[in-house]
N, C-alpha and C. Protein backbone atom coordinates (compact mmCIF):
# COMPACT_ATOMS: atom_id res chain seq x y z
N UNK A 1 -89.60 5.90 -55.65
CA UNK A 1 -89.65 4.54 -55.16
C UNK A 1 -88.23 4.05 -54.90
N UNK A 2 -88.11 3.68 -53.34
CA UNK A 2 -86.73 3.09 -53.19
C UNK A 2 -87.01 1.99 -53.31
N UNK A 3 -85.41 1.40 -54.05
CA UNK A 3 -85.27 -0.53 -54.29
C UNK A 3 -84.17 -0.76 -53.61
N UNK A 4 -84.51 -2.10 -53.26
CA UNK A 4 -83.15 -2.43 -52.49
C UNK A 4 -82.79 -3.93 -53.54
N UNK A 5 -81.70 -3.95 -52.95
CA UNK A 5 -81.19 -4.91 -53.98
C UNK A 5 -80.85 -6.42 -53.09
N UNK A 6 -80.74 -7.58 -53.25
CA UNK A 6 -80.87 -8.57 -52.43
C UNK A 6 -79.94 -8.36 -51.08
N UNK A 7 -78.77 -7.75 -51.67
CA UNK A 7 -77.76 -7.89 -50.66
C UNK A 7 -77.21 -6.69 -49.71
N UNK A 8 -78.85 -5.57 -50.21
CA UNK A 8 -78.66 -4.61 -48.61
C UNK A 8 -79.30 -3.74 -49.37
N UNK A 9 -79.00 -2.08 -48.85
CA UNK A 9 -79.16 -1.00 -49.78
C UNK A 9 -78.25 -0.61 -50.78
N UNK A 10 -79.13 0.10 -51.46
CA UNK A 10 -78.70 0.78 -52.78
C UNK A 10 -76.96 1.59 -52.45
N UNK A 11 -77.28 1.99 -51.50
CA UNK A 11 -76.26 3.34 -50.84
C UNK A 11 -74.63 2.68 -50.42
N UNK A 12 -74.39 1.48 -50.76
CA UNK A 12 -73.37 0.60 -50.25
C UNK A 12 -72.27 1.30 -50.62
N UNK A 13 -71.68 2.09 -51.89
CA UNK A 13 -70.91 2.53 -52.32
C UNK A 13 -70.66 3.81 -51.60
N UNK A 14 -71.59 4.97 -51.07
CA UNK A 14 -71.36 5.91 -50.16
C UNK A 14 -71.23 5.38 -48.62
N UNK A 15 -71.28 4.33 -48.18
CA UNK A 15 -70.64 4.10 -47.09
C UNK A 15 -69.84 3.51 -47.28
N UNK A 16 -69.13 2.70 -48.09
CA UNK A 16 -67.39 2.69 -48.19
C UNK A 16 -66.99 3.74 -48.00
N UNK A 17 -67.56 4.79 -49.09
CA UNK A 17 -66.53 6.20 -49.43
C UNK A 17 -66.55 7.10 -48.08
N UNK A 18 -67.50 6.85 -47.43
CA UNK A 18 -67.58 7.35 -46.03
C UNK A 18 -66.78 6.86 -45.11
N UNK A 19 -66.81 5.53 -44.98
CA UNK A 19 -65.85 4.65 -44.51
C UNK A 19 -64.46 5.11 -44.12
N UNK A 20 -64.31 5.57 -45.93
CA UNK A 20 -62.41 5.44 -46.04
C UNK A 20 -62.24 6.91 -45.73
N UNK A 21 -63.15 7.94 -46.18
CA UNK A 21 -63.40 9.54 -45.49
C UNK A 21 -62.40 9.66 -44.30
N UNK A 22 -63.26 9.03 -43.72
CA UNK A 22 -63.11 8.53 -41.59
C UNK A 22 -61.79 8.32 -41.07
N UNK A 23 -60.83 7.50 -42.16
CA UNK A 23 -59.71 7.19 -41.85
C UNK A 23 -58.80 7.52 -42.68
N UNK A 24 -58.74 8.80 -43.35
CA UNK A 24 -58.11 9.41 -44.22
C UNK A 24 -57.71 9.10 -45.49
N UNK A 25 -58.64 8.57 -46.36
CA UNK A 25 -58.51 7.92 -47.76
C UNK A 25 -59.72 8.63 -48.37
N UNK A 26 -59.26 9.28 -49.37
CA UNK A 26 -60.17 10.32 -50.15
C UNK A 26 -60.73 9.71 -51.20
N UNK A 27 -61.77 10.15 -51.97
CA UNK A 27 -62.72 9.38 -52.45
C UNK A 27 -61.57 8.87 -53.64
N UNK A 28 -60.92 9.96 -54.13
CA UNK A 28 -60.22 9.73 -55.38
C UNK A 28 -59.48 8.50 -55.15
N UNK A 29 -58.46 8.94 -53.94
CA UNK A 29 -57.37 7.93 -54.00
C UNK A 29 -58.42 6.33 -53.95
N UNK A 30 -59.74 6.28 -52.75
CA UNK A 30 -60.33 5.20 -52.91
C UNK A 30 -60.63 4.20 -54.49
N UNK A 31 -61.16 5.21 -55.01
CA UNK A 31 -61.48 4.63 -56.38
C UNK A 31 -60.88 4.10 -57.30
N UNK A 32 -59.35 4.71 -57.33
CA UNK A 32 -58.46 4.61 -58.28
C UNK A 32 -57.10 3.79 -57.99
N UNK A 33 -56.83 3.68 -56.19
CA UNK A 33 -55.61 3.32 -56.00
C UNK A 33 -56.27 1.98 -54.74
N UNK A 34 -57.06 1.65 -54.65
CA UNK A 34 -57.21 0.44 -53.71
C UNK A 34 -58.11 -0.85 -54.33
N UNK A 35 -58.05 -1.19 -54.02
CA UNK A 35 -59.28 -2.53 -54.61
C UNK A 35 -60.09 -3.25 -53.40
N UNK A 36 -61.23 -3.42 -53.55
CA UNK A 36 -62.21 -3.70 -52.23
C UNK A 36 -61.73 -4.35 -51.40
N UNK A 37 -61.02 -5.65 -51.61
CA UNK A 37 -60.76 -6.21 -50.31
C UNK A 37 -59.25 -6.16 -49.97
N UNK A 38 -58.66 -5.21 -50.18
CA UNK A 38 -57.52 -4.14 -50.09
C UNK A 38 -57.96 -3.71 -48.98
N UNK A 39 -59.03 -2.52 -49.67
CA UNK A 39 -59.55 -2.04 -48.40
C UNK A 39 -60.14 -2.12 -47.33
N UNK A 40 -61.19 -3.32 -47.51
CA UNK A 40 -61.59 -4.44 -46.49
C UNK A 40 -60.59 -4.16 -44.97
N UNK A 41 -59.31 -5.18 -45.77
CA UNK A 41 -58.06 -5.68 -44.63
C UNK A 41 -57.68 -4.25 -43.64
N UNK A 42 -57.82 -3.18 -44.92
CA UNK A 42 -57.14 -2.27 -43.78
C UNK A 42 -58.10 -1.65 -42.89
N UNK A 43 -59.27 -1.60 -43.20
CA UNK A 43 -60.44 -1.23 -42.26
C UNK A 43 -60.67 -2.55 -41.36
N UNK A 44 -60.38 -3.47 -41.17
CA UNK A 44 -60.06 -4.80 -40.29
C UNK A 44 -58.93 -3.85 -39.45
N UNK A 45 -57.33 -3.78 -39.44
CA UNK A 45 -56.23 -3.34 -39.34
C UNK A 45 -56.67 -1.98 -38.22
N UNK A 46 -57.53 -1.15 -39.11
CA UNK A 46 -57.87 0.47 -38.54
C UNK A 46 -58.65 0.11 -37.46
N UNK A 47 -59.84 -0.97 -37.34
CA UNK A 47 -60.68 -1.31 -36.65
C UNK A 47 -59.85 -2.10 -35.08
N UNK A 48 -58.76 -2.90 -35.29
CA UNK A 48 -58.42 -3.64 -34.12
C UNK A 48 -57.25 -2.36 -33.42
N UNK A 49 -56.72 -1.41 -34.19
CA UNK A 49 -56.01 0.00 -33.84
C UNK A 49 -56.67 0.59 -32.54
N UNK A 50 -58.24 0.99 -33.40
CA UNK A 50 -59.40 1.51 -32.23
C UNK A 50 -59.61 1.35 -31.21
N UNK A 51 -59.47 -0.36 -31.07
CA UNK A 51 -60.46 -1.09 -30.50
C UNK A 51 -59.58 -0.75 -28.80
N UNK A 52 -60.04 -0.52 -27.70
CA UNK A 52 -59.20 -0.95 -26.12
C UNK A 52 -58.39 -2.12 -26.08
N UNK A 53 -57.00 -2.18 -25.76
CA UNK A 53 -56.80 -2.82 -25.10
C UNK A 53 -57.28 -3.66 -24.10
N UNK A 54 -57.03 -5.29 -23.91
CA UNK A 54 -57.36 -5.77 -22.66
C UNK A 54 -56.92 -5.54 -21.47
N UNK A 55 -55.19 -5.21 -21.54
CA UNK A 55 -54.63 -4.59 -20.78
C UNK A 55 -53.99 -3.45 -20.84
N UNK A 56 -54.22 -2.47 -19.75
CA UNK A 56 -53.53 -1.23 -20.68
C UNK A 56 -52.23 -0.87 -20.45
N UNK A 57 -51.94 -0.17 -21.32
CA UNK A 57 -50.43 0.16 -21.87
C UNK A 57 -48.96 0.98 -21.10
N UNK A 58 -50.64 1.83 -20.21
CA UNK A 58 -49.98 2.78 -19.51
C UNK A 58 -49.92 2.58 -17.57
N UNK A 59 -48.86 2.77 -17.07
CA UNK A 59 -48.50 2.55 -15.78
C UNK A 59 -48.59 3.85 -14.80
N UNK A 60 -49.67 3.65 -13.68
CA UNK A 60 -49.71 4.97 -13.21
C UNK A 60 -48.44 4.95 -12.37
N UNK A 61 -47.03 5.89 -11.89
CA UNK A 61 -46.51 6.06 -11.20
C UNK A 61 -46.73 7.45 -10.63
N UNK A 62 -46.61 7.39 -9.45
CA UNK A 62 -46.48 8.67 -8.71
C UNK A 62 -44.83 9.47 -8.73
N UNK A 63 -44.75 10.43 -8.61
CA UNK A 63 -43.83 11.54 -8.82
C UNK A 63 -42.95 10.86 -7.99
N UNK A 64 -43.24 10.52 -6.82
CA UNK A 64 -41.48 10.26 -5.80
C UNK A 64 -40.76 8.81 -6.27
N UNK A 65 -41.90 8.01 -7.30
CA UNK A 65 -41.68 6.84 -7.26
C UNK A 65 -40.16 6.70 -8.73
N UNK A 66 -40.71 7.78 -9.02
CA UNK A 66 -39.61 7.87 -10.64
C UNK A 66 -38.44 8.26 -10.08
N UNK A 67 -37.40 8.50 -9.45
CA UNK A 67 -36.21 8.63 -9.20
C UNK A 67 -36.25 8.05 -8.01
């Protein structure tokens, strides 16, 4: 019998640890060296990294145009 608990599933703790997996934070270091909304901010941080640009970064030039 699965229970869920008011504020989602049971499994909340393996998708953090999955979470931090993803972006190179191992379960250990998770557990022992961050605190939740530590890690929160930087998965905020990792997330706007991801995210596209509105404008992008890169300029197409053609070969004759560079010298």
């Amino acid at each position: 019998m699965e229970s869920k608990s008011a504020g989602g599933s049971e499994a909340w703790l393996q998708k953090i640890i999955a979470a931090a997996q993803s972006i190179g934070i191992g379960k250990r270091a998770l557990l022992e060296d961050y605190y939740l909304d530590e890690f929160m901010v930087i998965l905020q941080e990792h997330n706007k990294m991801q995210m596209p640009s509105e404008k992008p970064n890169d300029e197409e030039v053609f070969a004759d145009e560079l010298f």
